[in-house]
Protein backbone atom coordinates (compact mmCIF):
# COMPACT_ATOMS: atom_id res chain seq x y z
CA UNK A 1 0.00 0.00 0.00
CA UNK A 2 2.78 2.27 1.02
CA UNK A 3 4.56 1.46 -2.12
CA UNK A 4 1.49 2.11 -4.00
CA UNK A 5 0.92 5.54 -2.57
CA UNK A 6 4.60 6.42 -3.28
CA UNK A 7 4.41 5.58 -7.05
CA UNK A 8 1.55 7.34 -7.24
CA UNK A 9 2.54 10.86 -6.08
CA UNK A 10 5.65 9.89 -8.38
CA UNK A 11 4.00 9.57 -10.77
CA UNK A 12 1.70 12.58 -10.19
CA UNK A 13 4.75 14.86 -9.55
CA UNK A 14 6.47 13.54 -12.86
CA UNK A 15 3.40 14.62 -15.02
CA UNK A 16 2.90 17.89 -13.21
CA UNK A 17 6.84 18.92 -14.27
CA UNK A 18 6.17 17.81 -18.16
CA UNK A 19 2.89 20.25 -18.66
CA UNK A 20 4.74 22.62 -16.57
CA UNK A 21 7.42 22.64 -18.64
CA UNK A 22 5.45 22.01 -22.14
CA UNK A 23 3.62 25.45 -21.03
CA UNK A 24 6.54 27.31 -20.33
CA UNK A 25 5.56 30.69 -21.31
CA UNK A 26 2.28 30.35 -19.25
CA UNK A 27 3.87 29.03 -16.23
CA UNK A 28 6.92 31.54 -16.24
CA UNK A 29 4.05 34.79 -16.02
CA UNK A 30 2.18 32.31 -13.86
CA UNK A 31 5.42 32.23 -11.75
CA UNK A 32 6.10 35.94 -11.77
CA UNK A 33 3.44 36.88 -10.29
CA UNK A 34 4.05 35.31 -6.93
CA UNK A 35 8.01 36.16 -7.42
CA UNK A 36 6.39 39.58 -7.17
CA UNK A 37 4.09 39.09 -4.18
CA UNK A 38 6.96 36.93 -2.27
CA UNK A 39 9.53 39.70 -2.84
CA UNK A 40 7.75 42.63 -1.41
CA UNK A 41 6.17 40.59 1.34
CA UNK A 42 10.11 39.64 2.37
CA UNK A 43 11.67 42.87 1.41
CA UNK A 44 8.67 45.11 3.16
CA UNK A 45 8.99 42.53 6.71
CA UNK A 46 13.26 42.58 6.88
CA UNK A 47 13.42 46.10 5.84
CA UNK A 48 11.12 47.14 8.36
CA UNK A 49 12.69 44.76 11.00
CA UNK A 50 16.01 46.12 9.94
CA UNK A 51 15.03 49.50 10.40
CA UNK A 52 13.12 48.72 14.16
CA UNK A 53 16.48 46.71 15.41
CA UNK A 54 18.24 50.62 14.52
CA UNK A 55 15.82 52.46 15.91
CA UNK A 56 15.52 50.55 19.02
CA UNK A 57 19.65 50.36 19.25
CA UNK A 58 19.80 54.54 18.65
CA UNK A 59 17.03 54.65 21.32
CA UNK A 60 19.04 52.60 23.87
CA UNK A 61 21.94 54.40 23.09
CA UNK A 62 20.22 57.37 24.29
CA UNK A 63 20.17 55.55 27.84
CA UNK A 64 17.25 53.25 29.20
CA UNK A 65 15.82 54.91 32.72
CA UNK A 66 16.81 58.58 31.41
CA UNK A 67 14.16 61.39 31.91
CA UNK A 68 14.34 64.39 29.39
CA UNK A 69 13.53 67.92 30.30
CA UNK A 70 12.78 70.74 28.52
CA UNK A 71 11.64 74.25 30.17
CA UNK A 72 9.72 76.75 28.53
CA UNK A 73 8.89 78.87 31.40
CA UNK A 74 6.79 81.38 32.89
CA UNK A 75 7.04 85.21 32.91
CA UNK A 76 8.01 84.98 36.73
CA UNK A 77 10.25 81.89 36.61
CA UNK A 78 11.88 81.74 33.29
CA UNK A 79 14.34 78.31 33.97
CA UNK A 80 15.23 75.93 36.19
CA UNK A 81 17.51 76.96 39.00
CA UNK A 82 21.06 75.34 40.42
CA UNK A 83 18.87 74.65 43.69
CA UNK A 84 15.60 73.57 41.53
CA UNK A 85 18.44 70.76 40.09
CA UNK A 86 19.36 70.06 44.22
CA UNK A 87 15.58 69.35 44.89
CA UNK A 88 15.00 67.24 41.57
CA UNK A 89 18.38 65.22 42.55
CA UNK A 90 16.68 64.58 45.64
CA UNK A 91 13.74 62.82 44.18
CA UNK A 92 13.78 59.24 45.49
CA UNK A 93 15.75 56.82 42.54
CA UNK A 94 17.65 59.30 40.80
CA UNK A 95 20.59 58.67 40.21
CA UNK A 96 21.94 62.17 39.03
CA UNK A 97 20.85 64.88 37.08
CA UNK A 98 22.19 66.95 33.88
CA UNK A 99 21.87 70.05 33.05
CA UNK A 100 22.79 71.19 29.34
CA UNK A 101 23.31 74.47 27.71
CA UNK A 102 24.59 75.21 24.35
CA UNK A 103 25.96 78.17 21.76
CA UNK A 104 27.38 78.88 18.41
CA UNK A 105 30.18 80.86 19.02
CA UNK A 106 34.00 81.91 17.27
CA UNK A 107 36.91 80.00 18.78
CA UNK A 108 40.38 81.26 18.99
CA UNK A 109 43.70 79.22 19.18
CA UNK A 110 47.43 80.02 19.51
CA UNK A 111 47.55 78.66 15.89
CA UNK A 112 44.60 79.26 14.12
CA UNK A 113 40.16 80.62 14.94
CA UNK A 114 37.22 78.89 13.67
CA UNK A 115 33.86 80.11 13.78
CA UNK A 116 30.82 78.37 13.99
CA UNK A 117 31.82 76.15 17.34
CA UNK A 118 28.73 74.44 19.18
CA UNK A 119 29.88 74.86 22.41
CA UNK A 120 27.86 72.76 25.43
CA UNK A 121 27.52 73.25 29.09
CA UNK A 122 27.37 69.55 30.83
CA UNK A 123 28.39 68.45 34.50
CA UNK A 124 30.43 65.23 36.12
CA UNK A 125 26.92 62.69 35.70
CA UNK A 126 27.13 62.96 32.13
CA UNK A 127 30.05 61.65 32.02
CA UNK A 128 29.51 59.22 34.38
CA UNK A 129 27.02 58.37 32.51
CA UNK A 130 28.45 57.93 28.56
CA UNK A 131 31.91 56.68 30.28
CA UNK A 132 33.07 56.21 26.31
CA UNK A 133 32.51 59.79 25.46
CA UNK A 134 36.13 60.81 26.26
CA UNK A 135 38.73 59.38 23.62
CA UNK A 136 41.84 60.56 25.75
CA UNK A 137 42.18 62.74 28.71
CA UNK A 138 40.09 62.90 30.96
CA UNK A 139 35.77 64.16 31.75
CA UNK A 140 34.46 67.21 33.50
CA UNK A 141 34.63 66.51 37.30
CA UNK A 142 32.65 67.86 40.41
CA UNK A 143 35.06 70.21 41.08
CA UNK A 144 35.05 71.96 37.69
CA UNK A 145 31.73 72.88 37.68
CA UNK A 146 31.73 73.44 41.62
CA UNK A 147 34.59 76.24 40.91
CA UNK A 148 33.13 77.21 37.27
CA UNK A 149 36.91 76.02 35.82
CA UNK A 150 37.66 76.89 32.30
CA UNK A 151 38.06 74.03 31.29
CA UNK A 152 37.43 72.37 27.86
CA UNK A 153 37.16 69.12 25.54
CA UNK A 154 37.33 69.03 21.65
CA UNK A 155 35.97 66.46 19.08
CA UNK A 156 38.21 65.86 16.30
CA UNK A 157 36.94 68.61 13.96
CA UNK A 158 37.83 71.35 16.48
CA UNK A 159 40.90 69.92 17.12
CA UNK A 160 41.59 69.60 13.29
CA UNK A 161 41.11 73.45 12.80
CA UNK A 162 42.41 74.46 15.83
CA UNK A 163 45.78 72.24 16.68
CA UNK A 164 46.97 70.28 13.36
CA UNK A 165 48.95 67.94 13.97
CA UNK A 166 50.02 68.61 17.49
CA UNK A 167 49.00 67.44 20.75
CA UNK A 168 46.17 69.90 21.75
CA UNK A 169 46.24 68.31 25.74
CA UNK A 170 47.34 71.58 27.77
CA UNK A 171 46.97 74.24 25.01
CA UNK A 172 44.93 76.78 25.13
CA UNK A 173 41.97 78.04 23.46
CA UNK A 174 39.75 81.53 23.72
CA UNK A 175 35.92 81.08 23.82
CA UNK A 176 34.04 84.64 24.10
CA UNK A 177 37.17 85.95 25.10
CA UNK A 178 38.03 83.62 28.07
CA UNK A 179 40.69 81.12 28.22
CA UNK A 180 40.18 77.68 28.52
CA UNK A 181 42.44 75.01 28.99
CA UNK A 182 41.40 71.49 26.98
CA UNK A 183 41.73 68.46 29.21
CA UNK A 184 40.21 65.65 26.99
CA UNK A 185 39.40 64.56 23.55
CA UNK A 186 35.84 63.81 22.39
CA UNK A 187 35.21 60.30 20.91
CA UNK A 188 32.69 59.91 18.17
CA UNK A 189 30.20 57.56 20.52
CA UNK A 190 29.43 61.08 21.63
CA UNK A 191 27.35 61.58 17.79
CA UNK A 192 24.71 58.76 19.30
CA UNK A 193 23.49 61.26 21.63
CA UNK A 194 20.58 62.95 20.35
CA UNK A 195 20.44 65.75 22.42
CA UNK A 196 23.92 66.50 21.23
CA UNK A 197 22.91 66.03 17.57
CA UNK A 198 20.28 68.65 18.01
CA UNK A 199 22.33 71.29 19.38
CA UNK A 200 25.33 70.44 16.77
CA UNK A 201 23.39 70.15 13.77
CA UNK A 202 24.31 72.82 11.35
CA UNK A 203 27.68 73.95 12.32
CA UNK A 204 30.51 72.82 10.45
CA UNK A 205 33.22 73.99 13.20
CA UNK A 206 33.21 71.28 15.22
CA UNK A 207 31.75 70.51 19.32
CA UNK A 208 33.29 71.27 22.51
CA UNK A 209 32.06 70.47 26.27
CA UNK A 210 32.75 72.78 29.26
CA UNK A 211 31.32 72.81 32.75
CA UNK A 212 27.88 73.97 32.33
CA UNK A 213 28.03 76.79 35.42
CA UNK A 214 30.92 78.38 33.38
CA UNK A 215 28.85 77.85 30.12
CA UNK A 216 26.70 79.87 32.07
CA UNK A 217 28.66 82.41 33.15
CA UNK A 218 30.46 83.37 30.19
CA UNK A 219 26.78 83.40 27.98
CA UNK A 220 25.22 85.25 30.95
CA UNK A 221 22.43 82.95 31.37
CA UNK A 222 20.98 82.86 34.66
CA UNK A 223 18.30 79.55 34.36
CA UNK A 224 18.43 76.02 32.35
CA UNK A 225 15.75 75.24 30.36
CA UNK A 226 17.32 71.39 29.44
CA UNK A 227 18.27 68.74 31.53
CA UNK A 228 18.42 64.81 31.61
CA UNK A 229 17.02 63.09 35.23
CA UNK A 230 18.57 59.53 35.15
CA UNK A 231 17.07 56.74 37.05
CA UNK A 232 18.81 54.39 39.35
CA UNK A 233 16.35 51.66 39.28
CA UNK A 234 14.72 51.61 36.07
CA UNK A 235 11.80 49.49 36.99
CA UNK A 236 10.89 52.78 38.63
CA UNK A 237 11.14 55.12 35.76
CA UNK A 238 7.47 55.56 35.76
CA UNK A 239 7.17 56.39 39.29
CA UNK A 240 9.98 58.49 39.21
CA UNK A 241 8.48 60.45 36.29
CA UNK A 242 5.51 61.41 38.09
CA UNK A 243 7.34 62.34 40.94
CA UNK A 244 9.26 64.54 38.85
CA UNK A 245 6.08 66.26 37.34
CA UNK A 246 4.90 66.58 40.64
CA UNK A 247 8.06 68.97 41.65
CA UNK A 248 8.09 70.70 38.23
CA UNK A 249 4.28 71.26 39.22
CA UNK A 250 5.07 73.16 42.45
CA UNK A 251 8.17 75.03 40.80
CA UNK A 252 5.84 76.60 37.96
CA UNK A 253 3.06 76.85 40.21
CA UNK A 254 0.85 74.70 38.08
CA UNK A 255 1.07 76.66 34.65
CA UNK A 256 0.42 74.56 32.29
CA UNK A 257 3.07 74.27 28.83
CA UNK A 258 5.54 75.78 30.86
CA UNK A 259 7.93 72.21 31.07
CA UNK A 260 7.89 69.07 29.06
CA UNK A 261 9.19 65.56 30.08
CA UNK A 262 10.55 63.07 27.99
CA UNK A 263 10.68 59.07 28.66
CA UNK A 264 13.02 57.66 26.54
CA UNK A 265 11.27 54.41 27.12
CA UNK A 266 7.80 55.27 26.55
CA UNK A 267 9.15 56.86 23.29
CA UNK A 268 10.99 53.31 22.35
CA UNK A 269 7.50 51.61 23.38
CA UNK A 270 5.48 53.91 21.22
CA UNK A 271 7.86 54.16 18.43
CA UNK A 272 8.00 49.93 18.40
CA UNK A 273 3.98 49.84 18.60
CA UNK A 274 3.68 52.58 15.00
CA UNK A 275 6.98 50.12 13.41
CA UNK A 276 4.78 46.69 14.13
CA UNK A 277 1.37 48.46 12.58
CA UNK A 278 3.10 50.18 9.33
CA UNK A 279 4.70 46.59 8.82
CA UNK A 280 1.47 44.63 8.87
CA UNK A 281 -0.15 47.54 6.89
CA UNK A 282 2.73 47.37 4.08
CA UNK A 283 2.21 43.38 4.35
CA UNK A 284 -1.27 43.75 3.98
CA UNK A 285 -0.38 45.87 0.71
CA UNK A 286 2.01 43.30 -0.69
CA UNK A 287 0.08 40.28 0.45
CA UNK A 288 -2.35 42.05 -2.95
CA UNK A 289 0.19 41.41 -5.37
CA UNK A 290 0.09 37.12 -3.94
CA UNK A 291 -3.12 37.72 -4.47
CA UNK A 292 -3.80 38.68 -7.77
CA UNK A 293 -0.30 35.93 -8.65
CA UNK A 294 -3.00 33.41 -6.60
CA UNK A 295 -5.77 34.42 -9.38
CA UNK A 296 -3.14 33.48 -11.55
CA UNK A 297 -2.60 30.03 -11.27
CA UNK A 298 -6.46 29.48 -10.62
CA UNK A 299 -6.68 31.11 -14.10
CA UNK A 300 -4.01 28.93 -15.63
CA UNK A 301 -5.04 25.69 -13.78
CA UNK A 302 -8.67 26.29 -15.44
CA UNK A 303 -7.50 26.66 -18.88
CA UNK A 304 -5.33 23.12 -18.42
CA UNK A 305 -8.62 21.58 -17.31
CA UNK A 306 -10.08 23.00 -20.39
CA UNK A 307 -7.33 22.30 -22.84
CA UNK A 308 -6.58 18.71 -21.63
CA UNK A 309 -10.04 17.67 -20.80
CA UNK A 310 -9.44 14.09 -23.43
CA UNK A 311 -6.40 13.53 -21.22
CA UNK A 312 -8.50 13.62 -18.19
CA UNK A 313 -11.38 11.68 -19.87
CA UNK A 314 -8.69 8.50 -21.29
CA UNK A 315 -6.91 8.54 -17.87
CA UNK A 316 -10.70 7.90 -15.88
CA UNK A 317 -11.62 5.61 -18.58
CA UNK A 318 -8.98 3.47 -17.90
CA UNK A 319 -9.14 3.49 -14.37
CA UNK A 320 -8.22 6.47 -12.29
CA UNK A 321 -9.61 7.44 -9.51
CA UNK A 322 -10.52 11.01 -9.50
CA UNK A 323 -8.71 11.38 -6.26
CA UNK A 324 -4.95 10.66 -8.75
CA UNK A 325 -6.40 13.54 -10.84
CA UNK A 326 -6.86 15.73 -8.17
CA UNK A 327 -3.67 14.93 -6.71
CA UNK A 328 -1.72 16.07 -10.46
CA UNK A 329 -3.30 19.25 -10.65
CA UNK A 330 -3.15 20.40 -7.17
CA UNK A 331 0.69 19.25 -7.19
CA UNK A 332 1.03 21.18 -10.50
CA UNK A 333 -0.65 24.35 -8.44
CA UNK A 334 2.12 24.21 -5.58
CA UNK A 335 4.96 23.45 -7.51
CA UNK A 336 4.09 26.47 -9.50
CA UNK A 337 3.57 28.55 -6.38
CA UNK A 338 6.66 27.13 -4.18
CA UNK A 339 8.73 27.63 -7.27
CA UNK A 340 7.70 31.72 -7.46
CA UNK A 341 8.01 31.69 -3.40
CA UNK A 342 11.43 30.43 -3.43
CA UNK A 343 12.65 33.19 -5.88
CA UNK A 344 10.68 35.58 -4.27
CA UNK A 345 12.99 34.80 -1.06
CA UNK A 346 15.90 35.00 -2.82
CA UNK A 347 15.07 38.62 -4.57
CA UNK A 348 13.57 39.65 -1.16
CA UNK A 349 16.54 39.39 0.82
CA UNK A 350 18.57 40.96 -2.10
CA UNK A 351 16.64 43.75 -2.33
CA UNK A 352 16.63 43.91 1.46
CA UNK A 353 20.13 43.49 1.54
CA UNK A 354 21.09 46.35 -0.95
CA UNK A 355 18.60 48.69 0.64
CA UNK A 356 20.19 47.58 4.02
CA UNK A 357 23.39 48.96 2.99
CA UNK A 358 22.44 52.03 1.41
CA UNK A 359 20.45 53.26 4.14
CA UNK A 360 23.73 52.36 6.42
CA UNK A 361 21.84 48.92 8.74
CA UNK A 362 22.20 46.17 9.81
CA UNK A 363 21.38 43.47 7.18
CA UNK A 364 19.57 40.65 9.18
CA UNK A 365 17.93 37.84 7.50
CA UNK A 366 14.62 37.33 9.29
CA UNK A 367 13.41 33.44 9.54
CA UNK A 368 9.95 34.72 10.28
CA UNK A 369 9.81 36.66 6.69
CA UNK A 370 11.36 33.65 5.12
CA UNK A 371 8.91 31.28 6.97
CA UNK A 372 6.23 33.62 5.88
CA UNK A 373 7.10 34.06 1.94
CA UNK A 374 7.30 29.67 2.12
CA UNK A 375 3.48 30.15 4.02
CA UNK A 376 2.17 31.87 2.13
CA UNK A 377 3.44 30.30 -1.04
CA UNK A 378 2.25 26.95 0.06
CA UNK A 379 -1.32 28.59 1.03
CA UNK A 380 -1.28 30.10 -2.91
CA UNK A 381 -0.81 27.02 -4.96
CA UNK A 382 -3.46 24.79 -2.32
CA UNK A 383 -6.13 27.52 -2.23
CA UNK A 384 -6.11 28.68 -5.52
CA UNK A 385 -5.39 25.16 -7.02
CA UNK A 386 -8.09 23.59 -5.17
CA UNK A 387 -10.74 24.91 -7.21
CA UNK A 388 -9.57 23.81 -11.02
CA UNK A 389 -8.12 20.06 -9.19
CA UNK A 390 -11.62 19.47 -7.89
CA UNK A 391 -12.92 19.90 -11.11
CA UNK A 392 -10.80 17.46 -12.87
CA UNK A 393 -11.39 15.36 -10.68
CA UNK A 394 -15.32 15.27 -11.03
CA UNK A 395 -14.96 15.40 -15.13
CA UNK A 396 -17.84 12.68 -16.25
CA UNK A 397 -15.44 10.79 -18.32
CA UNK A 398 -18.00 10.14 -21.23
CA UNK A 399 -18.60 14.34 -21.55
CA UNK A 400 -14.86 14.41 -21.56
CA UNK A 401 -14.34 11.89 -24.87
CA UNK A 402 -16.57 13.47 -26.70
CA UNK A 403 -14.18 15.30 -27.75
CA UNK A 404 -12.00 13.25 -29.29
């Protein structure tokens, strides 16, 4: 019986590859149109997979448990104060807090100015925060911003302009007329923050960090309207964040728009949620194109029917069950489908892969888009062969001779 069975699907797949391939021009547009559908269904679910593994790795990079403010103010209370920072520090689970000021300003060496310099105010907890930031030398410590020190570090653009080719630890520079001393060397991990991205973006003279109570002394600015609260136990951002809007409450006295707070983690939760329902929409859209390929072989599989209707009427003359006929066609639907789903993979994840690297991510081959393109390949050629099998299968043999 076993054997039986065997030679029969044989048999079944042997005459499914001859019209196949006796068709050829049929079956290749036949084929193309689920190449079509597979590809963007695999391209649309690894691009978009690629693109929420970056987004969630830039958003992490930004710091987990990290608490963004931004002050508008009031006309009474412009800014945050140095002993508004003291009472938010306080705040049960934080670990530290940063305040950060910025401005465009003209920098002067002993060997050559630039203009166009984002200069930024930071303390010691940003730093002991992004431990990587400083390439050589060493951060901003308590004491500099304690004693408003003039003290400076450079990224390598600054330090390109300003000291080529020599060793600019211990030189000095002039910013607004005051003169600094640099201590360290920026690294570029320091581009993944966003906050400094923002305040950079646009100048062309490079970045430099000084304690952010002499940034504020030499820019005469008397409040901070940004800071970053960061967490110590981030299970507790939440509670810490209302907490925080609770103090910001009773420094503004209620008035409304006059702060805004940032969670870093609500923003990675809502930017995942809109990633997962634009996917499923654009797989939705693509899933059209299998569609209309699906109508395809149903259309193709009819006209066989039609065109080989003797065929089917000797074959059940001379014994076949109509469950063997059913078995060719349907075979003859899935190979046709598994055969467009397969290239479909393969020009999905080149297509993926190509837009991977001009858009600068991480190629990554998803199994679940490959699973899916196979899926739904497989669900093509059954459902849509179904149909035009079954109705081989119930051919009256007699109708079917008569026309021979």
């Amino acid at each position: 019986m076993l054997k039986h069975t065997i030679s029969l699907w044989k048999e079944s797949l042997r005459m499914s590859l001859t019209n196949i391939w006796n068709s050829k021009m049929r079956s290749f547009l036949t084929i193309l149109g689920i190449v079509i559908g597979v590809t963007a269904v695999i391209a649309l679910v690894t691009i978009m997979q690629s693109a929420t593994t970056e987004v969630t790795e830039e958003f992490t990079a930004m710091g987990t448990g990290r608490l963004m403010v931004t002050v508008t103010g009031t006309p009474l209370k412009t800014g945050l104060s140095i002993s508004d920072m003291e009472d938010i520090k306080a705040i049960e689970n934080v670990e530290g807090v940063s305040p950060s000021l910025s401005a465009i300003v003209t920098v002067k060496s002993d060997y050559n100015w630039i203009e166009d310099v984002t200069v930024e105010g930071y303390n010691e907890v940003y730093f002991r925060r992004y431990p990587e930031l400083v390439s050589y030398g060493r951060a901003i410590n308590p004491m500099d911003a304690d004693s408003r020190n003039h003290v400076v570090l450079l990224d390598e653009t600054a330090i390109q302009q300003l000291f080529y080719g020599t060793d600019p630890l211990g030189k000095q520079i002039y910013l607004l007329g005051y003169r600094f001393t640099v201590i360290g060397v920026l690294s570029d991990a320091d581009d993944n923050d966003v906050l400094s991205q923002a305040q950079s973006d646009g100048t062309d003279g490079g970045r430099m960090i000084i304690p952010y109570t002499t940034a504020m002394t030499i820019t005469g600015t008397h409040d901070i309207q940004s800071l970053s609260v960061y967490v110590e136990d981030t299970d507790k951002t939440d509670q810490v964040e209302e907490e925080l809007d609770n103090a910001l409450k009773t420094m503004f006295n209620d008035k409304d728009g006059s702060y805004r707070i940032i969670n870093m983690e609500g923003l990675l939760d809502t930017m995942n949620t809109m990633l997962s329902m634009m996917t499923t929409l654009l797989v939705g859209i693509a899933a059209i194109a299998l569609l209309v390929g699906g109508i395809g072989i149903m259309n193709m599989m009819l006209v066989t029917v039609s065109e080989r209707t003797t065929e089917i009427g000797l074959r059940k003359a001379l014994g076949a069950e109509p469950r063997q006929i059913q078995i060719q066609f349907l075979i003859e639907s899935i190979v046709l489908s598994l055969t467009g789903g397969l290239l479909g993979i393969v020009f999905g994840l080149a297509a993926s892969y190509v837009f991977s690297v001009a858009a600068d991510f991480e190629f990554v081959a998803s199994g679940s888009a490959i699973a899916l393109g196979v899926g739904f390949s497989v669900a093509v050629g059954i459902g849509f062969g179904w149909a035009p099998a079954r109705k081989a299968s119930e051919l009256n043999p007699i109708d079917a001779l008569r026309s021979i």
